[in-house]
N, C-alpha and C. Protein backbone atom coordinates (compact mmCIF):
# COMPACT_ATOMS: atom_id res chain seq x y z
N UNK A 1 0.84 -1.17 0.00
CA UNK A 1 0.00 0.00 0.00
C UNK A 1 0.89 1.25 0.00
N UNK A 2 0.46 2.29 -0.82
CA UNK A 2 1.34 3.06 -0.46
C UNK A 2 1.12 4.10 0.42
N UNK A 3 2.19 5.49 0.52
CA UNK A 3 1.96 5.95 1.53
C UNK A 3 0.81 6.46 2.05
N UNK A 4 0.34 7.15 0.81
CA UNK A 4 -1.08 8.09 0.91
C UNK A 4 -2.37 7.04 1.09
N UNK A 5 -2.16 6.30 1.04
CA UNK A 5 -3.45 4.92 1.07
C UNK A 5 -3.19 4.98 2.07
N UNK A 6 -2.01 4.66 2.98
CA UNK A 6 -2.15 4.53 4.62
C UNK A 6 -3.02 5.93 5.24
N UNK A 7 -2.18 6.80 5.26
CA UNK A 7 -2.68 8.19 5.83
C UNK A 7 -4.37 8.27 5.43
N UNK A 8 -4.64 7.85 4.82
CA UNK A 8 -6.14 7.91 4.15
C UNK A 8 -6.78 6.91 5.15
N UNK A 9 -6.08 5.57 5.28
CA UNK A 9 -6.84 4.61 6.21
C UNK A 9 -6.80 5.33 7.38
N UNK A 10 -5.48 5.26 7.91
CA UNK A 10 -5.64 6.08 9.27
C UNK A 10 -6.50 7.30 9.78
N UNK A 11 -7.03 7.88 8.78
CA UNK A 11 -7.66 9.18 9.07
C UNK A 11 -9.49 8.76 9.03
N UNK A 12 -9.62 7.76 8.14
CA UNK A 12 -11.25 7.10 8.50
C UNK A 12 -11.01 6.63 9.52
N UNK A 13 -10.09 5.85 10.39
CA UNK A 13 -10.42 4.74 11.39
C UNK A 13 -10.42 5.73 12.33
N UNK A 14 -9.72 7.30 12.48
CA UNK A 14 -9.89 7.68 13.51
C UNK A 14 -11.12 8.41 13.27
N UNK A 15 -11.49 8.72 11.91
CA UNK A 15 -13.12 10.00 12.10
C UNK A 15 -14.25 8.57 12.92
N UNK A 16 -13.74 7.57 12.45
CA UNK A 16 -14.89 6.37 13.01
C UNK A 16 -14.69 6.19 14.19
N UNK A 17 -14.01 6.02 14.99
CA UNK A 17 -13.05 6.52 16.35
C UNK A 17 -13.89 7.50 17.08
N UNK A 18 -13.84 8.34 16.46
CA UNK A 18 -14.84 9.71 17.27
C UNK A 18 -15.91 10.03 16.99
N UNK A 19 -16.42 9.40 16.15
CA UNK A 19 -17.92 9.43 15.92
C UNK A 19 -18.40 8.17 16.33
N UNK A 20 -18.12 7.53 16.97
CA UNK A 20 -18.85 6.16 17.69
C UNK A 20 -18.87 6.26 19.08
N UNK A 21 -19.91 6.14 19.47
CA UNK A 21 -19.89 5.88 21.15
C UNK A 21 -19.14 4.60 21.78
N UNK A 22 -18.69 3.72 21.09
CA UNK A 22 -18.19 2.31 21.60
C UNK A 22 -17.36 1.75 20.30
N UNK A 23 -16.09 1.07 20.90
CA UNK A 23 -15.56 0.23 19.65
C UNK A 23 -15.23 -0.77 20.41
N UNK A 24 -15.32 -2.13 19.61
CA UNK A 24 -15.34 -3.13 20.58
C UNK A 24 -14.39 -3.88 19.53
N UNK A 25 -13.32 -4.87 20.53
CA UNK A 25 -12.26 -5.03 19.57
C UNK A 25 -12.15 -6.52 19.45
N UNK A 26 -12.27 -7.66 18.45
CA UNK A 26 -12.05 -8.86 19.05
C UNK A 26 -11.60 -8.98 17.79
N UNK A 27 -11.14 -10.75 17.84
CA UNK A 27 -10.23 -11.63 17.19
C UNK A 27 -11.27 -12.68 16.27
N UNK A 28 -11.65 -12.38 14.97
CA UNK A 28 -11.74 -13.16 14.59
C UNK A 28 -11.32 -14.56 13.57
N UNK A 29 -10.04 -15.00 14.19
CA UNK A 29 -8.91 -16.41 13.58
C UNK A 29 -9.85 -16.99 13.30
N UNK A 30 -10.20 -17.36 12.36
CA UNK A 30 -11.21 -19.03 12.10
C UNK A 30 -12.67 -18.78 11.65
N UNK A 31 -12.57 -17.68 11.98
CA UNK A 31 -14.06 -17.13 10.96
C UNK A 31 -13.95 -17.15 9.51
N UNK A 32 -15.31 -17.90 9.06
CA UNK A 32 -15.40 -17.87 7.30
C UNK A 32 -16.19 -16.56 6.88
N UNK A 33 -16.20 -16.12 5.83
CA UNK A 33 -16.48 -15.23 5.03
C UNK A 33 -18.36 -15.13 5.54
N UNK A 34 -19.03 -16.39 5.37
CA UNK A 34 -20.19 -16.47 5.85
C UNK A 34 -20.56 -15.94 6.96
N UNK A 35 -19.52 -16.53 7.61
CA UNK A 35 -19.79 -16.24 9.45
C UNK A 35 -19.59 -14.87 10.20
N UNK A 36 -18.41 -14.23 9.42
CA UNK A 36 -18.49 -12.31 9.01
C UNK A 36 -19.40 -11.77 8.55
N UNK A 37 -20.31 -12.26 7.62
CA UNK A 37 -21.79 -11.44 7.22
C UNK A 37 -22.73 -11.70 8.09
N UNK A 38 -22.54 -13.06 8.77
CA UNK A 38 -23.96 -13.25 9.72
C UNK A 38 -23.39 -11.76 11.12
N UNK A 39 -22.26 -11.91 11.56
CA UNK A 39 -21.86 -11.26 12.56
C UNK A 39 -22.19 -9.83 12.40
N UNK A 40 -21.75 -9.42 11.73
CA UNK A 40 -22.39 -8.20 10.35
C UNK A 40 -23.73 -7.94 10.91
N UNK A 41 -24.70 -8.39 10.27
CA UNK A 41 -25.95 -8.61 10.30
C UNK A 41 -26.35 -8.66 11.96
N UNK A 42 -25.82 -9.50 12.92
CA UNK A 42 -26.04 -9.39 14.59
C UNK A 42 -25.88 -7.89 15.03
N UNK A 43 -24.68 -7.36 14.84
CA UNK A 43 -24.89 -6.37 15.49
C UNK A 43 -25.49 -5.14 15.64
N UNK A 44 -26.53 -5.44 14.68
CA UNK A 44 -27.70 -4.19 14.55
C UNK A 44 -27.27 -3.03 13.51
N UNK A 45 -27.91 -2.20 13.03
CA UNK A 45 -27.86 -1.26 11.91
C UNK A 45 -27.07 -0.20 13.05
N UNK A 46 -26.64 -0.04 13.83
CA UNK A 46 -25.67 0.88 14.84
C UNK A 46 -24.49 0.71 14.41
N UNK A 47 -24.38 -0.26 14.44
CA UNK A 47 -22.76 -1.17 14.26
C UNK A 47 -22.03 -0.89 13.43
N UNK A 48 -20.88 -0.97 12.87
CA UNK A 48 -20.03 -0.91 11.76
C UNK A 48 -18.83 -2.33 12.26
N UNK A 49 -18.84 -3.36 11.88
CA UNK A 49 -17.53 -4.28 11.91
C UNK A 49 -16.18 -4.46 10.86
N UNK A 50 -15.26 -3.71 11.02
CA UNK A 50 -14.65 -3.76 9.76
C UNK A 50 -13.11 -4.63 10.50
N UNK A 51 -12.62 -5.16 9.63
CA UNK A 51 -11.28 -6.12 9.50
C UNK A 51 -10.21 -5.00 9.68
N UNK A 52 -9.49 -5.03 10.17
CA UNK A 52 -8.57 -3.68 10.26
C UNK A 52 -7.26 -4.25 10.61
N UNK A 53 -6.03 -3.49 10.20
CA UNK A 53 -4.78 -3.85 9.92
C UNK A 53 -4.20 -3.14 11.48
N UNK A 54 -3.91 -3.95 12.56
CA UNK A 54 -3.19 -3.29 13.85
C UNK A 54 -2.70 -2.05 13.89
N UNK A 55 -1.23 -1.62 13.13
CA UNK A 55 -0.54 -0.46 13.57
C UNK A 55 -1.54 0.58 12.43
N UNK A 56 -2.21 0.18 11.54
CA UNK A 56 -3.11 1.44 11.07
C UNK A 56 -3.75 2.32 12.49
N UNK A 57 -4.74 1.05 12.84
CA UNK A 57 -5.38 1.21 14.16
C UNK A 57 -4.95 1.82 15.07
N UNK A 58 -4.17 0.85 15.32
CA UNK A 58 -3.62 1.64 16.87
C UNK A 58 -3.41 3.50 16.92
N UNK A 59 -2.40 3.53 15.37
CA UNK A 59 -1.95 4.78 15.89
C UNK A 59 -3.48 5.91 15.35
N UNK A 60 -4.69 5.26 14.65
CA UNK A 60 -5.86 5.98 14.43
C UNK A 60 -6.34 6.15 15.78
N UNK A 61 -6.31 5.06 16.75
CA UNK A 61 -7.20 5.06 17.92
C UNK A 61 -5.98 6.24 18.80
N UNK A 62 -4.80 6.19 18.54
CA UNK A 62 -3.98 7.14 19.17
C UNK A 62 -4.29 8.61 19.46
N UNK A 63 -4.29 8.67 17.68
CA UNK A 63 -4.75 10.13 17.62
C UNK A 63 -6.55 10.88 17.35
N UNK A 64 -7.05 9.59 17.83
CA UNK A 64 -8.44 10.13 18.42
C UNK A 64 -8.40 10.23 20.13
N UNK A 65 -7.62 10.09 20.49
CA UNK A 65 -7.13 9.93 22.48
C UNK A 65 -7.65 8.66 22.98
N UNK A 66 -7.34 7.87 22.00
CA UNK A 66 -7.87 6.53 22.83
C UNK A 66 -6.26 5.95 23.16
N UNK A 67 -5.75 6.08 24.25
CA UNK A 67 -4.67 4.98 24.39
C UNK A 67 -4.82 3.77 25.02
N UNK A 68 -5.64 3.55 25.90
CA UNK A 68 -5.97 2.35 26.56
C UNK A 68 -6.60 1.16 25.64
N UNK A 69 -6.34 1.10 24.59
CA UNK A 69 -6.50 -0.37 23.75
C UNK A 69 -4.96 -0.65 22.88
N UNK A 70 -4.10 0.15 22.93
CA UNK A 70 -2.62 -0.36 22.33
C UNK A 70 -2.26 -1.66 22.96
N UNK A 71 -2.10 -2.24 24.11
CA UNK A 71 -2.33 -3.59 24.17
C UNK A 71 -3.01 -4.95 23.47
N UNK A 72 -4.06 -4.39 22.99
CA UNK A 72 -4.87 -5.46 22.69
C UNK A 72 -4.93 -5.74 20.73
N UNK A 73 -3.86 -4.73 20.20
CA UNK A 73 -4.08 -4.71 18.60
C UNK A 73 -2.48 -5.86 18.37
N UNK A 74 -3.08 -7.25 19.01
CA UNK A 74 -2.17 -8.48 18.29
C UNK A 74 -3.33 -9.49 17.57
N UNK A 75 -2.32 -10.02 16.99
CA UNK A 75 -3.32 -10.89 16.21
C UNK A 75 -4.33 -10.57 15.16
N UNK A 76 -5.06 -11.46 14.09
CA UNK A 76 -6.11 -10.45 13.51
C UNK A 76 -7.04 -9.97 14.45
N UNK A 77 -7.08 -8.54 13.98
CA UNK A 77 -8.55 -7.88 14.83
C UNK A 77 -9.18 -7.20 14.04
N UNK A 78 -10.41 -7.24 14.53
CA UNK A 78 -10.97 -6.97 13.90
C UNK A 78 -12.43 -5.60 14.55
N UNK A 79 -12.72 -4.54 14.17
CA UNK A 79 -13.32 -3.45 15.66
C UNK A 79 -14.66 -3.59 14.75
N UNK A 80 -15.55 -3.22 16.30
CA UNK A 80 -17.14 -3.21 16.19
C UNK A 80 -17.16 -1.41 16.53
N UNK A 81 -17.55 -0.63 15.26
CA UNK A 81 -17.73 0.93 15.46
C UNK A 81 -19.18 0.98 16.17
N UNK A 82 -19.40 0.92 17.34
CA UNK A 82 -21.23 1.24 17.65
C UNK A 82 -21.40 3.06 17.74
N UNK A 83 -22.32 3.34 16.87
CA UNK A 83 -22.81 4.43 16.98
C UNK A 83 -24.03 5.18 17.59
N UNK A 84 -25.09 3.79 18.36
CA UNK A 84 -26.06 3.83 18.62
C UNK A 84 -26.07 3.09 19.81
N UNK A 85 -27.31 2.26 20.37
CA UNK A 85 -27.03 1.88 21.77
C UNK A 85 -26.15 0.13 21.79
N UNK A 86 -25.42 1.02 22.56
CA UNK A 86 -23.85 -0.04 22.81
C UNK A 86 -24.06 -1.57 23.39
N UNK A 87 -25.54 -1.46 24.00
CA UNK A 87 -25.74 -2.92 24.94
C UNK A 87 -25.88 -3.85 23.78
N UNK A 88 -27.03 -3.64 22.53
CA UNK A 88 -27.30 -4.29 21.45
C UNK A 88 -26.13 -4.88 21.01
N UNK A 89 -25.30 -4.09 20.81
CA UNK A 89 -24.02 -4.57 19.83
C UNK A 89 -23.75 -5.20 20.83
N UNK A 90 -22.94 -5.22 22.33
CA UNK A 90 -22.41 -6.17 22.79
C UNK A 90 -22.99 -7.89 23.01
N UNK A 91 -24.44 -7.47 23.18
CA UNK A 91 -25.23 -8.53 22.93
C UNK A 91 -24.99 -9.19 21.48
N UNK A 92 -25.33 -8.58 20.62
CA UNK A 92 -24.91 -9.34 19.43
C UNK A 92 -23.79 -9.97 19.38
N UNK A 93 -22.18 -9.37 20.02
CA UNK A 93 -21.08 -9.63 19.73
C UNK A 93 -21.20 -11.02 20.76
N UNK A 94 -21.72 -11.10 22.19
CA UNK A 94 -21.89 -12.22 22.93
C UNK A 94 -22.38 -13.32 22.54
N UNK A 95 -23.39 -13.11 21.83
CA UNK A 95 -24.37 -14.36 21.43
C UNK A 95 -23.76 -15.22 20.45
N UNK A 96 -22.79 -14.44 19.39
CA UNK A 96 -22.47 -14.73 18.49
C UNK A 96 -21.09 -15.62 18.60
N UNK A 97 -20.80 -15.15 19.55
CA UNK A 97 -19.62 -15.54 20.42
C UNK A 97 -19.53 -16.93 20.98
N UNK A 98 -20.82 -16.95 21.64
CA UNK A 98 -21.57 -18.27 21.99
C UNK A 98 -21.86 -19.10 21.39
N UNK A 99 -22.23 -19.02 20.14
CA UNK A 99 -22.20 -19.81 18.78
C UNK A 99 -21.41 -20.31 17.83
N UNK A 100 -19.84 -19.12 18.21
CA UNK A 100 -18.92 -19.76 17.45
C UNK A 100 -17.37 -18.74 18.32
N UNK A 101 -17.35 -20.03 18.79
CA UNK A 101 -15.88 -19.78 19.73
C UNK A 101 -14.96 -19.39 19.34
N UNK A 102 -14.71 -19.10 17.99
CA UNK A 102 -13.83 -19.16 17.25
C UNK A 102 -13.44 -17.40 17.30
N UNK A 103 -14.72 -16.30 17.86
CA UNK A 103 -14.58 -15.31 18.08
C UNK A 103 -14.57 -14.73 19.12
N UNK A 104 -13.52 -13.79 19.54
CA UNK A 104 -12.76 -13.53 21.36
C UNK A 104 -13.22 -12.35 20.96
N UNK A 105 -13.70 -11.69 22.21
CA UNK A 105 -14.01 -10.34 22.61
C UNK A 105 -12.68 -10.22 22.94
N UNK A 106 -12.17 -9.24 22.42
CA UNK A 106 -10.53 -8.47 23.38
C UNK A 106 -10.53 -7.54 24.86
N UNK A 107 -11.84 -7.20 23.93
CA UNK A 107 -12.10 -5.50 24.95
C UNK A 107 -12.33 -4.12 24.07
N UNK A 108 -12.62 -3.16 24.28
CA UNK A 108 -13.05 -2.06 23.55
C UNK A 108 -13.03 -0.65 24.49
N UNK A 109 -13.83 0.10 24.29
CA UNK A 109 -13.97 1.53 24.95
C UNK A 109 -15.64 2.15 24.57
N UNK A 110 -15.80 2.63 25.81
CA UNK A 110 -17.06 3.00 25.97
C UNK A 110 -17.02 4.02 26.06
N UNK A 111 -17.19 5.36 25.60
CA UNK A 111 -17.61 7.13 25.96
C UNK A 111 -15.99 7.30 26.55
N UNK A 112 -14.79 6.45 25.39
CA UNK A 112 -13.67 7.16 26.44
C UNK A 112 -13.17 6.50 27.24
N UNK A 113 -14.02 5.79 27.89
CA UNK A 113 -13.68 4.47 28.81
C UNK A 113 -12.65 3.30 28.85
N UNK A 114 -11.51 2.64 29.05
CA UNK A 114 -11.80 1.18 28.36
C UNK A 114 -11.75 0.49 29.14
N UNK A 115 -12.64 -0.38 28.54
CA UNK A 115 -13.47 -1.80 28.94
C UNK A 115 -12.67 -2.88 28.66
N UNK A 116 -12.73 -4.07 29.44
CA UNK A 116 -12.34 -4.97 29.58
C UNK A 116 -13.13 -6.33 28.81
N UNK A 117 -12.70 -7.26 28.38
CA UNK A 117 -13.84 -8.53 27.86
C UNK A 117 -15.28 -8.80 28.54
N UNK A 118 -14.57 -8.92 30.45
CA UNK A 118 -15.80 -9.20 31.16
C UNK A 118 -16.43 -7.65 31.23
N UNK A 119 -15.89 -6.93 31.35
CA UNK A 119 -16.59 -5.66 30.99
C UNK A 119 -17.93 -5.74 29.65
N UNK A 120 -17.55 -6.13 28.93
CA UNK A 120 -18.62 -5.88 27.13
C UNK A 120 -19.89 -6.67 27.64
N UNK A 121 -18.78 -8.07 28.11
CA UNK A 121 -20.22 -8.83 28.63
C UNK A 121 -20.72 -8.68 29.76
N UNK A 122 -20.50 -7.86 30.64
CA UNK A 122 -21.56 -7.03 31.36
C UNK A 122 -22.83 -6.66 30.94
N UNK A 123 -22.12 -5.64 29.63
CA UNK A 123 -22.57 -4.25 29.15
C UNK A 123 -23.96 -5.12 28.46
N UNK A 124 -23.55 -6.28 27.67
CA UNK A 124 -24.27 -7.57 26.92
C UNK A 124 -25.52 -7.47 27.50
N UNK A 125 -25.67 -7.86 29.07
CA UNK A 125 -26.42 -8.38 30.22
C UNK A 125 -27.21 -7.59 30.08
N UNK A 126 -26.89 -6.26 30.01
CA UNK A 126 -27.77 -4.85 30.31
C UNK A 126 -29.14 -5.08 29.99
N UNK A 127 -30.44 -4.81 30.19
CA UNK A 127 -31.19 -4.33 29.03
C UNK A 127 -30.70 -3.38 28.27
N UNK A 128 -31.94 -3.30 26.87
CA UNK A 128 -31.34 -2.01 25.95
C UNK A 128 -31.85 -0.84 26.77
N UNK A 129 -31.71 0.04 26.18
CA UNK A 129 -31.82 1.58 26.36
C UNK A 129 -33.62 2.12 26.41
N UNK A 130 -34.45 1.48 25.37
CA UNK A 130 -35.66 1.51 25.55
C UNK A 130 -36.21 0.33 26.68
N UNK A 131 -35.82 -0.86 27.22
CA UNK A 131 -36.78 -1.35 28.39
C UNK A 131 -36.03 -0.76 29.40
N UNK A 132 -34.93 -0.23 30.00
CA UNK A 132 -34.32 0.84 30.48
C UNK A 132 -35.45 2.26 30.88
N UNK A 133 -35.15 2.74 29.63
CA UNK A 133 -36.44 4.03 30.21
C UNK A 133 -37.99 3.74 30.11
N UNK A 134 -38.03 2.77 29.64
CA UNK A 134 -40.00 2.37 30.00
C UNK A 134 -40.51 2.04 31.32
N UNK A 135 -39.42 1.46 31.78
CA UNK A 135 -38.95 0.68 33.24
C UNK A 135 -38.93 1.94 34.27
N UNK A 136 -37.90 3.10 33.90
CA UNK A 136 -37.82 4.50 34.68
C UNK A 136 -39.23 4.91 34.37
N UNK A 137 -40.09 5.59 33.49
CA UNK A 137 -41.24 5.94 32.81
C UNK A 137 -42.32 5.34 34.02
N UNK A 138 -42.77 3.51 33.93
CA UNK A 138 -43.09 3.17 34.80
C UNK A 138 -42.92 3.54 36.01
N UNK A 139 -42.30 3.87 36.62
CA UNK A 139 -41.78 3.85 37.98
C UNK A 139 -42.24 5.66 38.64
N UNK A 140 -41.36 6.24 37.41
CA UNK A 140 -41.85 7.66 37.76
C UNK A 140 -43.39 7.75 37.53
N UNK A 141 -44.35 7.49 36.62
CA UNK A 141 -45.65 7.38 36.75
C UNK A 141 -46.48 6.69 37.95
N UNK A 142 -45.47 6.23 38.41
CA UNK A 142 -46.17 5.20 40.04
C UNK A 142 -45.78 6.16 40.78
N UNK A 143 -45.17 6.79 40.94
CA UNK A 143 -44.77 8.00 42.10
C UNK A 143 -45.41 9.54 42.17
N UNK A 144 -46.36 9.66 40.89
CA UNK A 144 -46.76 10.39 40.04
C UNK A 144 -48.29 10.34 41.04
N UNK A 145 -48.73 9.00 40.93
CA UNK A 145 -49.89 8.43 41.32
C UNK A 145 -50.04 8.41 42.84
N UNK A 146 -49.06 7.90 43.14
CA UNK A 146 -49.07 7.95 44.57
C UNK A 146 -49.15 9.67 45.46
N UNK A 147 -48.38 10.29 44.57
CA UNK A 147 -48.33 11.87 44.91
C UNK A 147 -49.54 12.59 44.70
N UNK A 148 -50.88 11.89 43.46
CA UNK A 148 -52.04 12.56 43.19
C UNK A 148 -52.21 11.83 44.24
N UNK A 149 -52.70 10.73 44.64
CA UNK A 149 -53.50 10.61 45.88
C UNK A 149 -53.37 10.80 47.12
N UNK A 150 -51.70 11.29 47.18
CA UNK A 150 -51.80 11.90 48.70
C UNK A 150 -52.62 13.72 48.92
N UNK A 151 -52.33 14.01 47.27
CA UNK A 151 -52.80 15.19 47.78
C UNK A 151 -53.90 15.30 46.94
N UNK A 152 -54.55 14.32 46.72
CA UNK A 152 -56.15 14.46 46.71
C UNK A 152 -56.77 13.75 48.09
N UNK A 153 -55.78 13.14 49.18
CA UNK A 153 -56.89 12.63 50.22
C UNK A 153 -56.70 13.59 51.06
N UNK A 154 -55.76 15.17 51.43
CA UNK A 154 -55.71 15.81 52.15
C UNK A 154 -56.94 16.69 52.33
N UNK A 155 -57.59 16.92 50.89
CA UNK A 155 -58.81 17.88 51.07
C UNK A 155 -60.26 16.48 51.72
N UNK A 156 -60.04 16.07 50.67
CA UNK A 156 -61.40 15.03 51.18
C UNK A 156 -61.13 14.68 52.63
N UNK A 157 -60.15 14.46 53.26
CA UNK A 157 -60.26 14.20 54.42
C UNK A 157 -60.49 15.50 55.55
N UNK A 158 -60.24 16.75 54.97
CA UNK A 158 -60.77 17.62 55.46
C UNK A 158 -62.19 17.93 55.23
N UNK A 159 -62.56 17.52 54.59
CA UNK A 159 -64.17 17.90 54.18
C UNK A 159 -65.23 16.62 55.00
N UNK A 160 -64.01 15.42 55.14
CA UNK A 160 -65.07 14.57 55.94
C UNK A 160 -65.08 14.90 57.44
N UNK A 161 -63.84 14.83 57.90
CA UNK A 161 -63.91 15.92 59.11
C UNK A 161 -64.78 17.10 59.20
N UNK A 162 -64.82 18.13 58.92
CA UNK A 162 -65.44 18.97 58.67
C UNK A 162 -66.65 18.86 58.59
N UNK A 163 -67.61 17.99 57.85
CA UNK A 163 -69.01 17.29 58.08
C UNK A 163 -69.18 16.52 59.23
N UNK A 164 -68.07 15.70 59.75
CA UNK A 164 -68.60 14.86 61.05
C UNK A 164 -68.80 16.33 62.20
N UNK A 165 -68.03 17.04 62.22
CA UNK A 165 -67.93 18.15 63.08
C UNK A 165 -69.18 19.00 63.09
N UNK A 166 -69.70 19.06 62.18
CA UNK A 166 -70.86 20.00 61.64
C UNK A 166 -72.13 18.99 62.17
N UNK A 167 -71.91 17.59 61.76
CA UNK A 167 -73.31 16.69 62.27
C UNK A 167 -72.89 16.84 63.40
N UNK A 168 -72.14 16.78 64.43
CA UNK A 168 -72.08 16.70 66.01
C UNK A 168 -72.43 18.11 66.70
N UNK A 169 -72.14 18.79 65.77
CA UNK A 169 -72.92 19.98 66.73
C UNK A 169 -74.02 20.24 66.45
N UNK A 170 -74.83 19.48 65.33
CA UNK A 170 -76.45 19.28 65.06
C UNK A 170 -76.87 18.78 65.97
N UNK A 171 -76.29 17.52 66.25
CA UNK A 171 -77.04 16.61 67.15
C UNK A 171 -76.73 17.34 68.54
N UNK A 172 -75.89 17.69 69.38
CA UNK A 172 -76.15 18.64 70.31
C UNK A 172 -76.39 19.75 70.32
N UNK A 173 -76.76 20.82 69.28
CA UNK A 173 -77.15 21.94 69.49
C UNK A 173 -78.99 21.43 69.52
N UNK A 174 -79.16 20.47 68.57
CA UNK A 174 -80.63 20.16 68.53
C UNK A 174 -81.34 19.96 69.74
N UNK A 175 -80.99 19.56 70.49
CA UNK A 175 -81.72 19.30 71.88
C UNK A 175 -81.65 20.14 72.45
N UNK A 176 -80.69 21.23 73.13
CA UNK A 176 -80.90 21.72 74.09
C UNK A 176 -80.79 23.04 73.19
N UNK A 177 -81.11 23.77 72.26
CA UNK A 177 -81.56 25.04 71.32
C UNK A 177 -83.02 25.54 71.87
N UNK A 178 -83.28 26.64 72.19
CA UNK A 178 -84.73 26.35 71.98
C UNK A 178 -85.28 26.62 70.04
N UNK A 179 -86.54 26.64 69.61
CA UNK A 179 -86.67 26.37 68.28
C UNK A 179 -86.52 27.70 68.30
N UNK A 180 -86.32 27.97 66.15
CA UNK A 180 -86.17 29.53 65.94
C UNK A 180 -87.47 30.19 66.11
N UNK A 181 -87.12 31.40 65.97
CA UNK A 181 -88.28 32.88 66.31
C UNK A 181 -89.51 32.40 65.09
N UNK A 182 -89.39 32.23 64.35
CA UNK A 182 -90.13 31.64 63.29
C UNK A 182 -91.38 30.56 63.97
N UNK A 183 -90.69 29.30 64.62
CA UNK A 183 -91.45 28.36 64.75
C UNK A 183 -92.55 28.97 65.71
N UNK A 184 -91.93 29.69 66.87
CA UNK A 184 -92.16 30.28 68.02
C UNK A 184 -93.70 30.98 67.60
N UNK A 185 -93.78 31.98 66.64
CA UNK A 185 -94.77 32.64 66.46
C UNK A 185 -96.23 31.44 66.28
């Protein structure tokens, strides 16, 4: 390759670098051509998986400020660009993982972060991002509810008070009142 083909690679891997919320880095030795499109296809329309040449990488992930993955660019690797929610892709990258051993999570970086293998599959575990906030949504609407009915039982319970108070001084003013000027005549 020559020179300007490098500098050209290096300069996408890092705009992809900083425009992704997550890159997740693993090894795929022993994967067929098939088994790259299904993987492809797992990690959701977020994703980007591309085959990538180490020292391109590294020094792209360098000069986007990622240094905490220069360790892990041996062997073929190959990075997951997530641009969207990061649990999906790790899930995809897990499952897939599970199906064919043949592919190692290395580790990656999250918002800047980096993550570790058992780290991704944490992240895997997560729910996504929507049963996440439906779940918060729920919860704040139950607190929502509970807050209308405390302060809808503060008046009604003043108003039932307020009537028992009002019948009790009926029933004792009634007896010992004499009747009004009215009846009297």
């Amino acid at each position: 390759m020559a020179r300007p083909d490098k500098a050209a690679a290096v300069a996408e891997l890092t705009d992809q670098f900083r425009s992704s919320n997550a890159a997740v880095l693993t090894e795929y030795r022993g994967l067929t051509v098939a088994q790259l499109k299904q993987l492809r296809r797992s990690l959701g329309e977020n994703a980007q998986y591309a085959v990538v040449k180490n020292t391109l990488t590294k020094i792209a992930a360098n000069e986007a400020g990622i240094n905490a993955l220069d360790d892990l660019f041996t062997g073929p690797t190959a990075v997951a660009f997530v641009t969207g929610d990061p649990v999906e892709s790790a899930k995809g990258l897990r499952d897939f993982a599970k199906d064919n051993p043949n592919l190692i999570i290395k580790g990656g970086v999250l918002d800047g972060k980096a993550l570790s293998a058992d780290e991704i599959k944490k992240l895997a575990d997560l729910e996504s991002r929507e049963v996440l906030l439906s779940k918060l949504a729920g919860a704040m609407k139950g607190k929502q509810s509970q807050a209308a009915a405390l302060f809808q039982a503060l008046p009604s319970k003043f108003v039932r008070t307020a009537e028992a108070l009002r019948a009790k001084k009926e029933e004792q003013g009634g007896a010992g009142t004499p009747a009004p000027a009215e009846a009297a005549e």
